[in-house]
C-alpha atoms as a PDB file:
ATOM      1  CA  UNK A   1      81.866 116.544  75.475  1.00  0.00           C
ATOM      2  CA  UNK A   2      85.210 118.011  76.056  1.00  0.00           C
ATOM      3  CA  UNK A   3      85.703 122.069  75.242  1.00  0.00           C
ATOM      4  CA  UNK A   4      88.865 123.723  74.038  1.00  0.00           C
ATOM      5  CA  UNK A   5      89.713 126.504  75.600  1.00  0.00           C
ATOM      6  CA  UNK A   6      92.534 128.857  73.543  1.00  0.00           C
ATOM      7  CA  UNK A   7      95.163 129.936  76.652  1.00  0.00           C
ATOM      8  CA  UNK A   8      97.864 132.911  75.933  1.00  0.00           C
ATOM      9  CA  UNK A   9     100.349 132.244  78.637  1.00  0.00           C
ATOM     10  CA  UNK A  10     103.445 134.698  78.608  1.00  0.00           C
ATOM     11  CA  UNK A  11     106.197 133.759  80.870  1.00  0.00           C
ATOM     12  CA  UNK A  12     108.832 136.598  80.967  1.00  0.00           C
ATOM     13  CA  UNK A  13     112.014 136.064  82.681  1.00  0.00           C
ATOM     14  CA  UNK A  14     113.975 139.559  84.088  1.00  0.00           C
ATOM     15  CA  UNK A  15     116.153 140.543  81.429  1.00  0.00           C
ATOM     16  CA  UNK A  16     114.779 138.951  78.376  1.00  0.00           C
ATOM     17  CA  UNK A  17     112.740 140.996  76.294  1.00  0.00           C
ATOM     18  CA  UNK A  18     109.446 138.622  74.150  1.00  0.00           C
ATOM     19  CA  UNK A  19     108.473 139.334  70.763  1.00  0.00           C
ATOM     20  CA  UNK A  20     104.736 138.632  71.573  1.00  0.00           C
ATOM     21  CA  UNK A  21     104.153 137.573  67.725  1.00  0.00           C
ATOM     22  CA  UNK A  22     106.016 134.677  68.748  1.00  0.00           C
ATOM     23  CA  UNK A  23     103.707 134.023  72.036  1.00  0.00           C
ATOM     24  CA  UNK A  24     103.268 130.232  72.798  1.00  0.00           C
ATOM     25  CA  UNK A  25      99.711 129.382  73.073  1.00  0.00           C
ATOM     26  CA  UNK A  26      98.439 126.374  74.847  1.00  0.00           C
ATOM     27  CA  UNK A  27      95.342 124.453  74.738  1.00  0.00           C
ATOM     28  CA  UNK A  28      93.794 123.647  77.793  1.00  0.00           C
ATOM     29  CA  UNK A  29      90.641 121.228  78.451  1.00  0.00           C
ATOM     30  CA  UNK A  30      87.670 122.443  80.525  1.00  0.00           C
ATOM     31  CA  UNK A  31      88.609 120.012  82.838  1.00  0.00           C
ATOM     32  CA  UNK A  32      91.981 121.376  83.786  1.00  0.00           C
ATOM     33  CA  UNK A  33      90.723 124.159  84.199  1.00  0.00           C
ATOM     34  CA  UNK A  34      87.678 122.931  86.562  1.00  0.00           C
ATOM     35  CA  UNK A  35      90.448 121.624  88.617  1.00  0.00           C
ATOM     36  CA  UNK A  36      92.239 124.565  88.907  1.00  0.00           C
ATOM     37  CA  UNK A  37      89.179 126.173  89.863  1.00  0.00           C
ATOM     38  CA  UNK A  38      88.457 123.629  92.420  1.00  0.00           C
ATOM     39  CA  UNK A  39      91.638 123.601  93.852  1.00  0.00           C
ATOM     40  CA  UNK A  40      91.848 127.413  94.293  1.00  0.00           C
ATOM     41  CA  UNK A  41      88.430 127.472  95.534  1.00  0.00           C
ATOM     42  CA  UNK A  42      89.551 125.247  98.677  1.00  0.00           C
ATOM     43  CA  UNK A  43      92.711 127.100  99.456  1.00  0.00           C
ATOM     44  CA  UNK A  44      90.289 130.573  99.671  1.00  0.00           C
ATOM     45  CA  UNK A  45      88.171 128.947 101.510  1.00  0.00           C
ATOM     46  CA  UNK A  46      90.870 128.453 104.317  1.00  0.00           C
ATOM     47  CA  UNK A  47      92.299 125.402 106.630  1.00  0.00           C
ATOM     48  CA  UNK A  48      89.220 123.858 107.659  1.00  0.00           C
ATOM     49  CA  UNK A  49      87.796 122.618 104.459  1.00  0.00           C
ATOM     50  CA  UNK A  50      91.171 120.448 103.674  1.00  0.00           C
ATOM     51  CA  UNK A  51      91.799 118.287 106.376  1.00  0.00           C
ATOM     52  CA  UNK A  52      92.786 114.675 106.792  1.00  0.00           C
ATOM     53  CA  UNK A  53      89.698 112.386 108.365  1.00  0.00           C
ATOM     54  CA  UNK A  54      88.880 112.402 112.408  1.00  0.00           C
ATOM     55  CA  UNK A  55      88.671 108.876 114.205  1.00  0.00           C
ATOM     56  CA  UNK A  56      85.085 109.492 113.693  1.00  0.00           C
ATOM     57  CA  UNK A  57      84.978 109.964 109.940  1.00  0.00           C
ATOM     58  CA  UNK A  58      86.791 107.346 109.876  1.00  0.00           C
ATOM     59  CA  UNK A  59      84.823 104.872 111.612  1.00  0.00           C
ATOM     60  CA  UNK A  60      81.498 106.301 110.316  1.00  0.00           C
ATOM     61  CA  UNK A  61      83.348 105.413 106.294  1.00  0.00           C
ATOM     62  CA  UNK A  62      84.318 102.098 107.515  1.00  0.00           C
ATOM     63  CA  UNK A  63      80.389 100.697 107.911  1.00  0.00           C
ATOM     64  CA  UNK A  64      79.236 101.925 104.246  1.00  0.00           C
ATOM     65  CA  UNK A  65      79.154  98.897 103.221  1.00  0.00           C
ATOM     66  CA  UNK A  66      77.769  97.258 106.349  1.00  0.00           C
ATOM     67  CA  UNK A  67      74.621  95.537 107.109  1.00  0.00           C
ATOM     68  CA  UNK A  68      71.661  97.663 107.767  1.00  0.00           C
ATOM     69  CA  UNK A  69      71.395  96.668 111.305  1.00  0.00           C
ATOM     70  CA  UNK A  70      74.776  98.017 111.968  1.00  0.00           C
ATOM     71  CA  UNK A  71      76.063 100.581 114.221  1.00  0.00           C
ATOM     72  CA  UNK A  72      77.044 103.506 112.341  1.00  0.00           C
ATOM     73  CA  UNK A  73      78.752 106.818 114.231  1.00  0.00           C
ATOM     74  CA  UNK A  74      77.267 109.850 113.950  1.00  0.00           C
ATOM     75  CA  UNK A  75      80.719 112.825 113.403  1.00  0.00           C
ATOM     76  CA  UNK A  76      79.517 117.068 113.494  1.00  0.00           C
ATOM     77  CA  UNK A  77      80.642 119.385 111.205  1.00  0.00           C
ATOM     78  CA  UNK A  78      83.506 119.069 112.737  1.00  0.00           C
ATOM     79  CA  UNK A  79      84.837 115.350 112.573  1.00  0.00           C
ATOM     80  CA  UNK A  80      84.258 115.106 116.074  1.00  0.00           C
ATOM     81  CA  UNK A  81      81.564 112.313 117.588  1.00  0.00           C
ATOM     82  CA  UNK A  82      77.910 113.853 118.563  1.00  0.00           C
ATOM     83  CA  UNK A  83      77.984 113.857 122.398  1.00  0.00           C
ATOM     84  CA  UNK A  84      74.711 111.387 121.869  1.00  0.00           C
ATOM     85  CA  UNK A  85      75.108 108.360 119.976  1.00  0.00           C
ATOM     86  CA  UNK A  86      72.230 106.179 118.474  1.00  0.00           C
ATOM     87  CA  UNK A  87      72.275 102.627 117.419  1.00  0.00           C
ATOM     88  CA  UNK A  88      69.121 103.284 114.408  1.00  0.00           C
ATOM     89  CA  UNK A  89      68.436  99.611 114.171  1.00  0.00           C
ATOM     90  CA  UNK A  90      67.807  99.348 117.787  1.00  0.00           C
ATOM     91  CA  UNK A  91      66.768 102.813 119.108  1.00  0.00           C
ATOM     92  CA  UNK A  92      69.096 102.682 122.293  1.00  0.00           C
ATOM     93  CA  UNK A  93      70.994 105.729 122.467  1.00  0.00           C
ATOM     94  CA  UNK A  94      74.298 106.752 124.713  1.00  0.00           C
ATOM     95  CA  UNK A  95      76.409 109.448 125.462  1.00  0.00           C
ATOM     96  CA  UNK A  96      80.270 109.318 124.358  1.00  0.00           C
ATOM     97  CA  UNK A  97      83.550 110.942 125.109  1.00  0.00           C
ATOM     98  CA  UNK A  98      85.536 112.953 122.472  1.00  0.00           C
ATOM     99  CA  UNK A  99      87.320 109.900 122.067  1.00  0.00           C
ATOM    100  CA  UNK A 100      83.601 108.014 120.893  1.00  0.00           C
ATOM    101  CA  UNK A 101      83.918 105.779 124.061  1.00  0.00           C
ATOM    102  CA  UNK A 102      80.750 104.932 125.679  1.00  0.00           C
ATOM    103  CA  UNK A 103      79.946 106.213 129.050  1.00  0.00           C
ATOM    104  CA  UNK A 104      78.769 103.885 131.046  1.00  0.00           C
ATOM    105  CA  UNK A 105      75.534 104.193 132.912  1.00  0.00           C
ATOM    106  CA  UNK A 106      74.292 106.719 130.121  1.00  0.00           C
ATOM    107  CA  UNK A 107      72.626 104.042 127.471  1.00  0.00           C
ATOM    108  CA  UNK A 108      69.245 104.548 127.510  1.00  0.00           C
ATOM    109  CA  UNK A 109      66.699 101.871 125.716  1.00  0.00           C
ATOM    110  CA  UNK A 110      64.049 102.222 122.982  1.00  0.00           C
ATOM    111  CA  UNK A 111      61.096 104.913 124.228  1.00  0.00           C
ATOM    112  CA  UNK A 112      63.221 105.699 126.851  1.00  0.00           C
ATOM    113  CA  UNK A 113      63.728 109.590 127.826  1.00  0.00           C
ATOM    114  CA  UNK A 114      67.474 110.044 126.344  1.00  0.00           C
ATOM    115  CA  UNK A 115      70.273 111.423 128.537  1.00  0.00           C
ATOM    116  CA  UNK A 116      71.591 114.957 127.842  1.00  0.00           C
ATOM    117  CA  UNK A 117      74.784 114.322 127.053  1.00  0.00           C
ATOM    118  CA  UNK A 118      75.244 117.786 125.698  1.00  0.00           C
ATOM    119  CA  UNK A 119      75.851 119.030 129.141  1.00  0.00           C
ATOM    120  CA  UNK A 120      78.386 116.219 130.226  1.00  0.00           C
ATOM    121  CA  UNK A 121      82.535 117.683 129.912  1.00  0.00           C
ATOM    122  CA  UNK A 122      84.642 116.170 127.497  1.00  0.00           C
ATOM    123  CA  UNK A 123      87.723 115.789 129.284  1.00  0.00           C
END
């Protein structure tokens, strides 16, 4: 179902006087003007929320399609990787840099007590 929406639009240059019984109208669809929402919406809401994808995001997209035994990274709010990565299908769980690289000697197996990797620096 597509609405019409009727649209005065006025566009007065310095100088030039409008007879405004002559005003151009345009019709414009709902959905122009859901975009137009949208895209003011996510300028208001500032920087963050338009962003190009983090190494993480972009790994974590990659396995969508992947088998369900796969390894899939887990990204914050943020983009960036959780200190503490899980492997689901397994249950072994490891803490990574910022960079998503394992650290070694932190992988801890199935019913294991996991690491804290929340306290280890990112450098």
């Amino acid at each position: 179902m597509i609405y019409m929406i009727k649209l005065t639009v006025c566009v007065l240059t310095p100088g030039v006087t409008m007879d405004f019984s002559k005003q151009r109208k345009e019709n414009i669809t709902m959905a122009t003007l859901t975009i137009i929402l949208l895209v003011s919406t996510a300028f208001a809401l500032g920087d963050c929320t338009i962003r190009p994808k983090t190494p993480c995001e972009r790994a974590r997209d990659a396995m969508i399609n992947s088998p369900p035994t796969a390894y899939i990274p887990t990204c914050d709010c943020k983009g960036q990787y959780t200190p503490e990565q899980c492997w689901g299908s397994t249950g072994s769980c490891w803490c990574v840099t910022c960079n998503g690289q394992k650290i070694k000697g932190t992988e801890t197996p199935p019913g294991t007590a996991h690491t804290n990797c929340a306290t280890l620096i990112c450098s």
